[in-house]
PDB file of N, CA and C in Angstrom:
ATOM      1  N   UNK A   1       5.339  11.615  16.898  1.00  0.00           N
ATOM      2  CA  UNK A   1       4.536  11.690  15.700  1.00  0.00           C
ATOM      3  C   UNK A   1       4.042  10.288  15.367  1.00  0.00           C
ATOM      4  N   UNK A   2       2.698  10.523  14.886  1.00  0.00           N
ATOM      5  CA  UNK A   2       2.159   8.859  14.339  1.00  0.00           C
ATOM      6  C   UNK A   2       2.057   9.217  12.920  1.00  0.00           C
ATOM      7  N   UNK A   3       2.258   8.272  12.012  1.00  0.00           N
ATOM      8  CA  UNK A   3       1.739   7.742  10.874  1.00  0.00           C
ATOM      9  C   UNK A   3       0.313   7.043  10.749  1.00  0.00           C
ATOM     10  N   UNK A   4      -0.290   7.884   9.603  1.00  0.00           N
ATOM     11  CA  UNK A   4      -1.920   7.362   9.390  1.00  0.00           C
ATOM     12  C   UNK A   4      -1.826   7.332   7.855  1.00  0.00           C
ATOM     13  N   UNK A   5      -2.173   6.155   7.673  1.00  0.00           N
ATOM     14  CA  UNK A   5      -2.726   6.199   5.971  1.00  0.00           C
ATOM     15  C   UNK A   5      -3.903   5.482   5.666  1.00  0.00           C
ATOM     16  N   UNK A   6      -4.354   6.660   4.751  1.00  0.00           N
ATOM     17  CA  UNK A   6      -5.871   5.968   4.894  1.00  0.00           C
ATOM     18  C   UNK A   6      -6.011   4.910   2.951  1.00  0.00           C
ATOM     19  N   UNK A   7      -6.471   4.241   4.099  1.00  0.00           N
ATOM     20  CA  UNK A   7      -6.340   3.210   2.631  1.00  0.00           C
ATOM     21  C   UNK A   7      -7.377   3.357   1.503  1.00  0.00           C
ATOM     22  N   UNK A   8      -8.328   3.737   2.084  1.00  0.00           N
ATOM     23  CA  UNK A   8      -9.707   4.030   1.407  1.00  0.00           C
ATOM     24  C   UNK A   8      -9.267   5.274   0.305  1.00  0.00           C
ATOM     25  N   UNK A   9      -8.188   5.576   0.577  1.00  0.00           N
ATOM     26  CA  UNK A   9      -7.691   7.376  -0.265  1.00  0.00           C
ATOM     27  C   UNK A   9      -6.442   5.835  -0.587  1.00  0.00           C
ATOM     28  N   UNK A  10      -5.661   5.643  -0.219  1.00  0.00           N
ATOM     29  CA  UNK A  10      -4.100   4.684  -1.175  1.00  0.00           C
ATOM     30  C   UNK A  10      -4.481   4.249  -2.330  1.00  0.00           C
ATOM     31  N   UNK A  11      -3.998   4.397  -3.679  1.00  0.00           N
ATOM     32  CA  UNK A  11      -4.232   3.864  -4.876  1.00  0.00           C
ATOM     33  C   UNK A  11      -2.499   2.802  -5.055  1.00  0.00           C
ATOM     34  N   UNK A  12      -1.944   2.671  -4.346  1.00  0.00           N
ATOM     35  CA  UNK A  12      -0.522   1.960  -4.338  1.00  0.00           C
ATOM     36  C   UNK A  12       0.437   2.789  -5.525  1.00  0.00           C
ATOM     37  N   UNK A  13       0.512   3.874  -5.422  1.00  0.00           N
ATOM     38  CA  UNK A  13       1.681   4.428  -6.661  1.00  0.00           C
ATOM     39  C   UNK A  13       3.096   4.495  -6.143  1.00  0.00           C
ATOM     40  N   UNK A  14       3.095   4.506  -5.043  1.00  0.00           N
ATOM     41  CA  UNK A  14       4.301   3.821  -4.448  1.00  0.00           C
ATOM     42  C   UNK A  14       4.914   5.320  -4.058  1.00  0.00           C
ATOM     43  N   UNK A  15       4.710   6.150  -4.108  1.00  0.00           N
ATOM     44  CA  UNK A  15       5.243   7.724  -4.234  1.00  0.00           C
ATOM     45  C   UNK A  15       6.016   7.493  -2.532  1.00  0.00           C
ATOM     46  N   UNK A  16       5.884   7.243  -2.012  1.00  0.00           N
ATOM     47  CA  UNK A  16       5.733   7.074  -0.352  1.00  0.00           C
ATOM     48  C   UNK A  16       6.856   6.167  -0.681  1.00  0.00           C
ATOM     49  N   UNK A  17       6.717   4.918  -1.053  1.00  0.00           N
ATOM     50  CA  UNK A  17       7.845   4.160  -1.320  1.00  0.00           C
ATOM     51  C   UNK A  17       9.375   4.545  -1.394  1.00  0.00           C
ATOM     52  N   UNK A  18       9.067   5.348  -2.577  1.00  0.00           N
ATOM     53  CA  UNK A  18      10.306   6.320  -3.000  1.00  0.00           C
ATOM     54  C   UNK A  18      11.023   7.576  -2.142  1.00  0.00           C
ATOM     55  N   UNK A  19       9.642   7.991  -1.434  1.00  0.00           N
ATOM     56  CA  UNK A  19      10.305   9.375  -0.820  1.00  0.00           C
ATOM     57  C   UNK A  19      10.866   8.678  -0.117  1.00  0.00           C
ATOM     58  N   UNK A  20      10.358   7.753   1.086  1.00  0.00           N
ATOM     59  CA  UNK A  20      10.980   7.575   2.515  1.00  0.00           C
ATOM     60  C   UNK A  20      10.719   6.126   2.682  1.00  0.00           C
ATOM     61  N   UNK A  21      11.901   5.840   1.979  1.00  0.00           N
ATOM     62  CA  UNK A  21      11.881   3.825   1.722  1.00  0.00           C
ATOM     63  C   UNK A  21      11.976   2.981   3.111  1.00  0.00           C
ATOM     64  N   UNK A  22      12.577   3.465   4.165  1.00  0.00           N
ATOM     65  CA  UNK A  22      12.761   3.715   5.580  1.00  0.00           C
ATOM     66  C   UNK A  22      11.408   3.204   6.928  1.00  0.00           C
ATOM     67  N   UNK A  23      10.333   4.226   5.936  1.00  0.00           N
ATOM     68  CA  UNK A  23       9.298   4.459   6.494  1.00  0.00           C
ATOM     69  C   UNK A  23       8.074   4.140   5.980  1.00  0.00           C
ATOM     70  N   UNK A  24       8.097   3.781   4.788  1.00  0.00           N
ATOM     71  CA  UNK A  24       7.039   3.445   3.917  1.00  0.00           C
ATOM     72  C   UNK A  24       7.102   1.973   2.541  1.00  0.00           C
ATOM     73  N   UNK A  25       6.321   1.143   2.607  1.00  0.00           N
ATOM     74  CA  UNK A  25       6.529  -0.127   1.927  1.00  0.00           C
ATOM     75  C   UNK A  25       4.984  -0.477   1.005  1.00  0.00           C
ATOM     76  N   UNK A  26       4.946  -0.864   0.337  1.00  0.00           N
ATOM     77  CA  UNK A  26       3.717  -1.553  -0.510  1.00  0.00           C
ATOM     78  C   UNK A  26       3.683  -2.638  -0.279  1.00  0.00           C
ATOM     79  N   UNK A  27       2.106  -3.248   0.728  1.00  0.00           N
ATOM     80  CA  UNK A  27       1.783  -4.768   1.106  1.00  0.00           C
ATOM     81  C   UNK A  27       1.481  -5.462   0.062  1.00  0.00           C
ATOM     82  N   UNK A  28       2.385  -6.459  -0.110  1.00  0.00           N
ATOM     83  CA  UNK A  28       2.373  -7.874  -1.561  1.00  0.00           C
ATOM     84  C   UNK A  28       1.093  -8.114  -1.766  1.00  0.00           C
ATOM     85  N   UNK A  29       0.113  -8.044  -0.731  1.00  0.00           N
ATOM     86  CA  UNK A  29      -1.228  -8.703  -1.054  1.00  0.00           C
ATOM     87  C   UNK A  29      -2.033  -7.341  -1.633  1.00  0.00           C
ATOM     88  N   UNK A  30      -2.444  -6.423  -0.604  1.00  0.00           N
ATOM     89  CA  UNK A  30      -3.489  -5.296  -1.297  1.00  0.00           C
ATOM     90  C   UNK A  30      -2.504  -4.561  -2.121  1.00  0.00           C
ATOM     91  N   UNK A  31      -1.396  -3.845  -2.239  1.00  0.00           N
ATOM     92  CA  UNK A  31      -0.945  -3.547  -3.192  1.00  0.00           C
ATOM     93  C   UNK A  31      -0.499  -1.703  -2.620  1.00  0.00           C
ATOM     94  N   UNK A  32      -1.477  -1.774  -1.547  1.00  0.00           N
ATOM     95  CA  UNK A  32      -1.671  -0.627  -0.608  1.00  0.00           C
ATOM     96  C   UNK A  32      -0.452  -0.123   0.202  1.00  0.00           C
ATOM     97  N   UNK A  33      -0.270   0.652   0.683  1.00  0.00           N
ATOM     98  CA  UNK A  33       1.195   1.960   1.484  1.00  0.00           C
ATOM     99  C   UNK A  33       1.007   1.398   2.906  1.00  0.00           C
ATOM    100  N   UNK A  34       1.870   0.950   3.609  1.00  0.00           N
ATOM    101  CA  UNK A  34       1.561   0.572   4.846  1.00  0.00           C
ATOM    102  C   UNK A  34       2.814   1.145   5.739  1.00  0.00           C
ATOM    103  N   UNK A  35       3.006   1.572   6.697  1.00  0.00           N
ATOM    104  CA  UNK A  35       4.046   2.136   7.369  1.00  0.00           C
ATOM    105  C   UNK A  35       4.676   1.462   7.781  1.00  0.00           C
ATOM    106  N   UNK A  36       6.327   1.105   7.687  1.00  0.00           N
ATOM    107  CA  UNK A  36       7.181   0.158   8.483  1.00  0.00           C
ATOM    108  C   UNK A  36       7.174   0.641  10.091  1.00  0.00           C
ATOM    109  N   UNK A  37       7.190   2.032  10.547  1.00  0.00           N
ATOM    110  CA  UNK A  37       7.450   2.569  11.745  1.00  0.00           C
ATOM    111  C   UNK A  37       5.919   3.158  12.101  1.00  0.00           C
ATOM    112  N   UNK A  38       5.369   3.059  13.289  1.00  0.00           N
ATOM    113  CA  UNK A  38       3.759   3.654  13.286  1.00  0.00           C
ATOM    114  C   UNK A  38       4.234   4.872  13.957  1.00  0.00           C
ATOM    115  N   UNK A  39       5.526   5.171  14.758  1.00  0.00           N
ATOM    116  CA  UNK A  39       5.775   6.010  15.540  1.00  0.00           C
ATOM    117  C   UNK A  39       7.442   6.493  15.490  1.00  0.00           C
ATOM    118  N   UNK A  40       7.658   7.375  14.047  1.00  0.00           N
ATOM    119  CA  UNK A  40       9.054   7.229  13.324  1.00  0.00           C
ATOM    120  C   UNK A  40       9.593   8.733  14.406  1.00  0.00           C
ATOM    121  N   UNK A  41      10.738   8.034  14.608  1.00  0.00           N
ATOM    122  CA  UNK A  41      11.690   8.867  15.077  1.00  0.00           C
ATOM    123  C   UNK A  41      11.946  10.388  14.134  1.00  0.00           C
ATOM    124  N   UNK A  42      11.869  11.601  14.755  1.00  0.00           N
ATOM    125  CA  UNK A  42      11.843  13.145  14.329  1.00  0.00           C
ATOM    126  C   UNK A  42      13.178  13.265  13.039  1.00  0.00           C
ATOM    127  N   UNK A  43      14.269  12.850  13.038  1.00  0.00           N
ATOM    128  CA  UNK A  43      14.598  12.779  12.294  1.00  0.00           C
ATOM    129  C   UNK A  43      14.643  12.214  10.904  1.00  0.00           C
ATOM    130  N   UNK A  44      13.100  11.314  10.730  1.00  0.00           N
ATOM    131  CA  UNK A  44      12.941  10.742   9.509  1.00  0.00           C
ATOM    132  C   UNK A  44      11.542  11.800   8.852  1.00  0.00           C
ATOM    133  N   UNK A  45      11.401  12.671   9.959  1.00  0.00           N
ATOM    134  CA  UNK A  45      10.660  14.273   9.211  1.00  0.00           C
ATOM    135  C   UNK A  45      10.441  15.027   7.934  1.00  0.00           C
ATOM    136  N   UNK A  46      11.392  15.064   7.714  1.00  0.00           N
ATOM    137  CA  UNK A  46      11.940  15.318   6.051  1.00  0.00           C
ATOM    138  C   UNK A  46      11.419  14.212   4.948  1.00  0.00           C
ATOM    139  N   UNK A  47      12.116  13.207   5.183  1.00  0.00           N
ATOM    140  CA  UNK A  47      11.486  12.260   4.502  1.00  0.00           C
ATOM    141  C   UNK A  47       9.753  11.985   4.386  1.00  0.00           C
ATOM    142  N   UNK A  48       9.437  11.882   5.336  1.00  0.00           N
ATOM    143  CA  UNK A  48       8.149  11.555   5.595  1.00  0.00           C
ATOM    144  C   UNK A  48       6.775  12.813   5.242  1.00  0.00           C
ATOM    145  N   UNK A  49       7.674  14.215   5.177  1.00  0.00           N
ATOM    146  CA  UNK A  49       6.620  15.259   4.703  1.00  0.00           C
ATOM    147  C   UNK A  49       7.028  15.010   3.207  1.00  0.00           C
ATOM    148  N   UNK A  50       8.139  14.373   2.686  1.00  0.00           N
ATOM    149  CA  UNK A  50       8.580  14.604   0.950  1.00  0.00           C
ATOM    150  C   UNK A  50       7.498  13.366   0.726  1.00  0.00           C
ATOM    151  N   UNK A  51       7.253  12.183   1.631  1.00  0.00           N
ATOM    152  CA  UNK A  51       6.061  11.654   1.677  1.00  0.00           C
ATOM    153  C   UNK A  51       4.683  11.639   1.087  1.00  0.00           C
ATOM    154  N   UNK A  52       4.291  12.643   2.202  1.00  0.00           N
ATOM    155  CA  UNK A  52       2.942  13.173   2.575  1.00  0.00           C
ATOM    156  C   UNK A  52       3.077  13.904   1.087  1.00  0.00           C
ATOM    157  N   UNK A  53       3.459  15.015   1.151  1.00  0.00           N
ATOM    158  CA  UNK A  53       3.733  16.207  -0.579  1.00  0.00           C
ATOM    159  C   UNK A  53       3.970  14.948  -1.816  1.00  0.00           C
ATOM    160  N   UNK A  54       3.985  14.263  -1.761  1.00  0.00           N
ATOM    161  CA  UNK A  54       4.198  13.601  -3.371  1.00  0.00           C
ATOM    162  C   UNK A  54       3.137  12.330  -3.342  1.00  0.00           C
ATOM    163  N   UNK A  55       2.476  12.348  -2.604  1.00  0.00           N
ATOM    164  CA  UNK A  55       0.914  11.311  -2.066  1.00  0.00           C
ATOM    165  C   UNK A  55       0.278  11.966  -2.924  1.00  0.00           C
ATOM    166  N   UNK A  56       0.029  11.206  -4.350  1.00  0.00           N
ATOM    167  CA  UNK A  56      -1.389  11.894  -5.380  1.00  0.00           C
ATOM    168  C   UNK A  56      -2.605  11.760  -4.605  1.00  0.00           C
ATOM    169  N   UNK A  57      -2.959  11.154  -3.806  1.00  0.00           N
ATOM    170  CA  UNK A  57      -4.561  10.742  -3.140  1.00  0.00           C
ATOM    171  C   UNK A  57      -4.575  11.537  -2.118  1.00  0.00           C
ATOM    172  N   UNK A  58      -3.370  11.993  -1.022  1.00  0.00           N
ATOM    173  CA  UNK A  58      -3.414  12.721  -0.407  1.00  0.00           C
ATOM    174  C   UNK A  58      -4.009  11.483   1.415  1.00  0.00           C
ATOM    175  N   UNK A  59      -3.298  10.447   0.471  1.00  0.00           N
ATOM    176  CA  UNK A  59      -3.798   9.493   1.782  1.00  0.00           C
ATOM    177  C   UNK A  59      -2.863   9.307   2.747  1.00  0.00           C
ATOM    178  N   UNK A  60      -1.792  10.131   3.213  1.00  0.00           N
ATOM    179  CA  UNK A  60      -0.660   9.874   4.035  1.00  0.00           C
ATOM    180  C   UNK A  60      -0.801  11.435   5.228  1.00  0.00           C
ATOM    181  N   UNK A  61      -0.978  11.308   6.550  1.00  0.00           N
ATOM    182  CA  UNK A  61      -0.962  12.503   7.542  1.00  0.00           C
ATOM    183  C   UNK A  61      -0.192  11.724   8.939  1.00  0.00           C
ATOM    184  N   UNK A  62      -0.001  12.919   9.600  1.00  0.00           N
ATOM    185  CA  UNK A  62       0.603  12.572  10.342  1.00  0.00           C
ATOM    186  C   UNK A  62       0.411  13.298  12.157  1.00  0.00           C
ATOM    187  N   UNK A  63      -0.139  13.146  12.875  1.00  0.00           N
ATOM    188  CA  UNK A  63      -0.333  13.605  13.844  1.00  0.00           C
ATOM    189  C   UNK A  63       0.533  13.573  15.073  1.00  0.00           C
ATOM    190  N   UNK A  64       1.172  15.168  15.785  1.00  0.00           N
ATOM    191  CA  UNK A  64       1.862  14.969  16.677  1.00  0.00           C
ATOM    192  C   UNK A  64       2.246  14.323  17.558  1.00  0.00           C
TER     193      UNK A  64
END
């Protein structure tokens, strides 16, 4: 699985932050969701769809 976030949709609410702290961080400079892992191991799944589902912009997907 890859991680894609589209920044042009990221407003930085950090929602991503919270679900899957693991997998997801806010860059000091843009303020924006950036992925710690581009290619997260299947067991951080869970986390990463509680992710995607609590993304107000809907800027977090993930392709097989």
């Amino acid at each position: 699985m890859q991680i894609h976030i589209d920044l042009g949709k990221c407003c930085g609410y950090g929602n991503c932050v919270l679900a899957a702290p693991d997998v997801f961080a806010l860059d000091d400079v843009s303020n924006l969701a950036v992925a710690l892992v581009t290619e997260p191991d299947e067991a951080l799944r869970p986390a990463i769809d509680r992710a995607i589902d609590e993304c107000p912009t809907e800027a977090i997907t993930t392709v097989a």
